[in-house]
N, C-alpha and C. Protein backbone atom coordinates (compact mmCIF):
# COMPACT_ATOMS: atom_id res chain seq x y z
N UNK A 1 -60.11 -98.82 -10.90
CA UNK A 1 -60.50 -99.30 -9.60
C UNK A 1 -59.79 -100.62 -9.32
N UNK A 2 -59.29 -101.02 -7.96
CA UNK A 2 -58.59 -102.19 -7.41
C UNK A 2 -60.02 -103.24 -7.80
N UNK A 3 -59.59 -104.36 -8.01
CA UNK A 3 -60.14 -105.79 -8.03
C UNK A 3 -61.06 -106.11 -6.66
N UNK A 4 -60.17 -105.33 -5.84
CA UNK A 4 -60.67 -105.62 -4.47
C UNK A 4 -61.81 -104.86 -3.93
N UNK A 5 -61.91 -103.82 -4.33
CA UNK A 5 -63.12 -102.46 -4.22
C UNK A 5 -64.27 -102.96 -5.42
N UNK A 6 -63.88 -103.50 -6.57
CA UNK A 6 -64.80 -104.11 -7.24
C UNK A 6 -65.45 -105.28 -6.39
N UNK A 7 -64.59 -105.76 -6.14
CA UNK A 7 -65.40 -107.33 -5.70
C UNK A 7 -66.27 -107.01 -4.78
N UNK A 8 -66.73 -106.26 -3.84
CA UNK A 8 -67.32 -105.57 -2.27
C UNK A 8 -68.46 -105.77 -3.16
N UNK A 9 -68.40 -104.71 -4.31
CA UNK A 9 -69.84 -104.27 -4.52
C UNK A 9 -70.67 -105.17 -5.14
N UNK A 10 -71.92 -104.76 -5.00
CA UNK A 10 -73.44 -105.76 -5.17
C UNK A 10 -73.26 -105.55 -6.95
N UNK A 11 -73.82 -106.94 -7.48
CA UNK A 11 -73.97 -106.74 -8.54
C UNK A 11 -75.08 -105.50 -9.47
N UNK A 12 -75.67 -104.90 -8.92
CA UNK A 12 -76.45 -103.97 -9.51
C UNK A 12 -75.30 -102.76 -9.26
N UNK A 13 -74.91 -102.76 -8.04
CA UNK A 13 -73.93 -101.51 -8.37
C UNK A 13 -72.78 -101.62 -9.44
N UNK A 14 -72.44 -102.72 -9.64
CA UNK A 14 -71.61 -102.91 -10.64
C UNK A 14 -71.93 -102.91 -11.86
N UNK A 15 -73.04 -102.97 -11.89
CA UNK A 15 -73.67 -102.59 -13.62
C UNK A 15 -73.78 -101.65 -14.01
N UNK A 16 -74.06 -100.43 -12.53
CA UNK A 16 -73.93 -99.44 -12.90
C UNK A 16 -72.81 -98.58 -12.92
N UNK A 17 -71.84 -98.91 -12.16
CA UNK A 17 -70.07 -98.63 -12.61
C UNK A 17 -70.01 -98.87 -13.95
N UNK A 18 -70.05 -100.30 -14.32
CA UNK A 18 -69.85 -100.52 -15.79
C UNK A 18 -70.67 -99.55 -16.91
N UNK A 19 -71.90 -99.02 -16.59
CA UNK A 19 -72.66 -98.32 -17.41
C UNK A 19 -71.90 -96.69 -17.47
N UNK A 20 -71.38 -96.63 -16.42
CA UNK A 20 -70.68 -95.37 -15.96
C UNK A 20 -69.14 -95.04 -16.81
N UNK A 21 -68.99 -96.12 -16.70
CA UNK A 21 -67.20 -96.31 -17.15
C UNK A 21 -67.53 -96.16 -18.95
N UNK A 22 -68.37 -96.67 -19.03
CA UNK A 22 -68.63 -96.85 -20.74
C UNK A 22 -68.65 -95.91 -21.24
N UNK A 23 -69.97 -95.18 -20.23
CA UNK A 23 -70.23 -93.66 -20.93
C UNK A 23 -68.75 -92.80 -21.07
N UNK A 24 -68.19 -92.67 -19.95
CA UNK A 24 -66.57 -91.87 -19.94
C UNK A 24 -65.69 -92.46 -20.94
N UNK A 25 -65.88 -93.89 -21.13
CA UNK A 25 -64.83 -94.58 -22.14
C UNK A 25 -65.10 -93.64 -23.39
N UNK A 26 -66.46 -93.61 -23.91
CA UNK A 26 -67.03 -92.94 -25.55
C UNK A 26 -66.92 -91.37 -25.05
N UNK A 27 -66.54 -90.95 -24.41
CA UNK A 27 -66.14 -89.20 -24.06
C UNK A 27 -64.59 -89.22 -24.31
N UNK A 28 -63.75 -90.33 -23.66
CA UNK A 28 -62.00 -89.97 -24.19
C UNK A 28 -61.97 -90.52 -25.71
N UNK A 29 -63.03 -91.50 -26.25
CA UNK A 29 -62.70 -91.73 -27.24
C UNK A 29 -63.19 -90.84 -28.34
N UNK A 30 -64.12 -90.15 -27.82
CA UNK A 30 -64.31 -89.09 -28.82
C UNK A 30 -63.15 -87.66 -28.56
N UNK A 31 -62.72 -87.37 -27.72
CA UNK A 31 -61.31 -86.44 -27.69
C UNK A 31 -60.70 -87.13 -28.16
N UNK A 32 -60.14 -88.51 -28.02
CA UNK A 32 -59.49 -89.18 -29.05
C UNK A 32 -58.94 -88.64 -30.46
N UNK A 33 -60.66 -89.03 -31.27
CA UNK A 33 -60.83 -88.34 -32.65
C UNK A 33 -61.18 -87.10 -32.86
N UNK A 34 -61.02 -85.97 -31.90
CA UNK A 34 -60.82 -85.30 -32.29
C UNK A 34 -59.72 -84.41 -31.85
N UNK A 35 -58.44 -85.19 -31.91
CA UNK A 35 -57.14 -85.03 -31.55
C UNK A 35 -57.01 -83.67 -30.01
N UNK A 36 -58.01 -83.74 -29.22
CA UNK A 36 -58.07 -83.06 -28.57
C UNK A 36 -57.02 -83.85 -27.15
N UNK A 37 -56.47 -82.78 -26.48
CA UNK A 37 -54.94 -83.41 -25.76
C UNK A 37 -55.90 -84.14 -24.14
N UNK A 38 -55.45 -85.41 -23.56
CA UNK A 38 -55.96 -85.98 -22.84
C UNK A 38 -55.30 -85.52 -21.70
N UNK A 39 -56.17 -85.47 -20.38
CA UNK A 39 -55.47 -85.22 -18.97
C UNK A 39 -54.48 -85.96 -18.54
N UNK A 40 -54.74 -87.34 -19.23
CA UNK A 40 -54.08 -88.86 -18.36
C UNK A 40 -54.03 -89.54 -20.22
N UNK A 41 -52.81 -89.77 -20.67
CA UNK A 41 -53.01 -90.87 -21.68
C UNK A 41 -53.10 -92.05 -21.51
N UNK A 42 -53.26 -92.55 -20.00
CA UNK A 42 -53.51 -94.04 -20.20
C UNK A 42 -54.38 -94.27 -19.41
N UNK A 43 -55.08 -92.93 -19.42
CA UNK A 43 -56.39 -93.27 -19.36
C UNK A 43 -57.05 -94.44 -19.83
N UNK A 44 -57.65 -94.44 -20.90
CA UNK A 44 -58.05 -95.20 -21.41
C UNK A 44 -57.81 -96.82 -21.41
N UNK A 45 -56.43 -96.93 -21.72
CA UNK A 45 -56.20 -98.12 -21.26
C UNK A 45 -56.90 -98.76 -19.96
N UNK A 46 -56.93 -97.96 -18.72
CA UNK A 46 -56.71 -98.70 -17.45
C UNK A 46 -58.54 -98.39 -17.63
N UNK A 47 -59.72 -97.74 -18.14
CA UNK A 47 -60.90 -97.64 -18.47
C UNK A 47 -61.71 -99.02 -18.49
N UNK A 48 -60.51 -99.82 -20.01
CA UNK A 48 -60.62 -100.57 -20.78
C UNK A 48 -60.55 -101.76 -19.29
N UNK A 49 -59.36 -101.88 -19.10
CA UNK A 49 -59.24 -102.96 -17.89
C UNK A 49 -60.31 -102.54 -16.74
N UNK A 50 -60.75 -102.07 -16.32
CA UNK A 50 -61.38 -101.83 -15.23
C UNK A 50 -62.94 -102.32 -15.64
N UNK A 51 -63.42 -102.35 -17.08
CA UNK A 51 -64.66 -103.14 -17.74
C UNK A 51 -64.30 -104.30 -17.46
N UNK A 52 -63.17 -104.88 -17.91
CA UNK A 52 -62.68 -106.09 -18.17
C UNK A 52 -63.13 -106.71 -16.96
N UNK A 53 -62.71 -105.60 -16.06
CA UNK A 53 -62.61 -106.79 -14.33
C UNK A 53 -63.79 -106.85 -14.63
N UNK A 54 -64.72 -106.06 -14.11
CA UNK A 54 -66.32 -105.62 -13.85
C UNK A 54 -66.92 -106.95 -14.59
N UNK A 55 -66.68 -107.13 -15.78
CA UNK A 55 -67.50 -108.18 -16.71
C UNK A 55 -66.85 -109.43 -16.15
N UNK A 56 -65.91 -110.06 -15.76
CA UNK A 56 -65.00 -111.31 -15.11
C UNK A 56 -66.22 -111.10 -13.57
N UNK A 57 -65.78 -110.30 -12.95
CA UNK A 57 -66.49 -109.80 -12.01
C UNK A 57 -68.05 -111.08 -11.32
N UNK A 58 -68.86 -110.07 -12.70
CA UNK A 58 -70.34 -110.40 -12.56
C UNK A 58 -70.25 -112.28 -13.73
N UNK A 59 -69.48 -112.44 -14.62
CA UNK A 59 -69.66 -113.25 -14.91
C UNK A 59 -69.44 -114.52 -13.69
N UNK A 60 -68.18 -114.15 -12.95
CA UNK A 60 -68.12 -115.35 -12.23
C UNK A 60 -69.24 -115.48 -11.38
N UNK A 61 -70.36 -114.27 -10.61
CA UNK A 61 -71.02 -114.49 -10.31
C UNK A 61 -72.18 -115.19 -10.56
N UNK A 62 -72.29 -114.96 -11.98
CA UNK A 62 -73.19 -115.87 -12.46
C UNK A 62 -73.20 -117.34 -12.48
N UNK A 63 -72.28 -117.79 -12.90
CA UNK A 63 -71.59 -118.93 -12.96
C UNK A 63 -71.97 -119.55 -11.50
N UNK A 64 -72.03 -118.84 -10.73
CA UNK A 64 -71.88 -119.72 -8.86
C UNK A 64 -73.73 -119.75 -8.82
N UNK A 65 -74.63 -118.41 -9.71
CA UNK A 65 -75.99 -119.04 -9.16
C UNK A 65 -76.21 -120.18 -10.19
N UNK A 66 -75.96 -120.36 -11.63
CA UNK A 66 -76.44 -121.14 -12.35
C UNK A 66 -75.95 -123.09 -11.49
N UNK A 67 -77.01 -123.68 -11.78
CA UNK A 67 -76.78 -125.28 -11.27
C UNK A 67 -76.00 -125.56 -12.29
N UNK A 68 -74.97 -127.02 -11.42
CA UNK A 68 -74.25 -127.35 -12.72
C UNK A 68 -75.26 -128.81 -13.29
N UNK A 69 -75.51 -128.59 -14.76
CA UNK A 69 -76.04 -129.46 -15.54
C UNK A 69 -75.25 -130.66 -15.76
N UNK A 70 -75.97 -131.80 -15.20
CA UNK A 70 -75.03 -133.60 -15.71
C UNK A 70 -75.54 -134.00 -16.78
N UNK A 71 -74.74 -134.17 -17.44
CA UNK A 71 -74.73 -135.10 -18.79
C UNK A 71 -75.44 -136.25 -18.83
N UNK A 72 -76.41 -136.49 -19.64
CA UNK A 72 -77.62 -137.76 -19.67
C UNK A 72 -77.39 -138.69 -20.71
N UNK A 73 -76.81 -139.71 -20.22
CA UNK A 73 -76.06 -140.88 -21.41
C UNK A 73 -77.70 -141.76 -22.12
């Protein structure tokens, strides 16, 4: 998925993409091991990146509700 179609969505939908993508990630990785032939071999790869965004994603979101904490001399 584009960066840009990620970013739209609400963070609950994106947890559940990410919950989605995972499950499919442990389905090519089990054809994987069992040398069974893949539709797309880079698949996986672009799987892998597309978590990656998702987690950058929701982390930066987090980051914008948390307050920033000042240092107390």
């Amino acid at each position: 998925m584009k960066h840009k179609e990620l970013f739209k969505q609400s963070s609950p939908a994106l947890e559940q993409t990410l919950q989605d993508i995972k499950q499919e990630l442990i389905k090519v990785n089990a054809q994987i091991a069992t040398k069974t032939t893949l539709e797309n071999p880079g698949q996986k790869k672009s799987m892998r990146q597309t978590i990656a965004r998702i987690k950058t994603i929701l982390n930066q979101r987090e980051k914008v509700k948390l307050p920033i904490e000042q240092k107390e001399d």
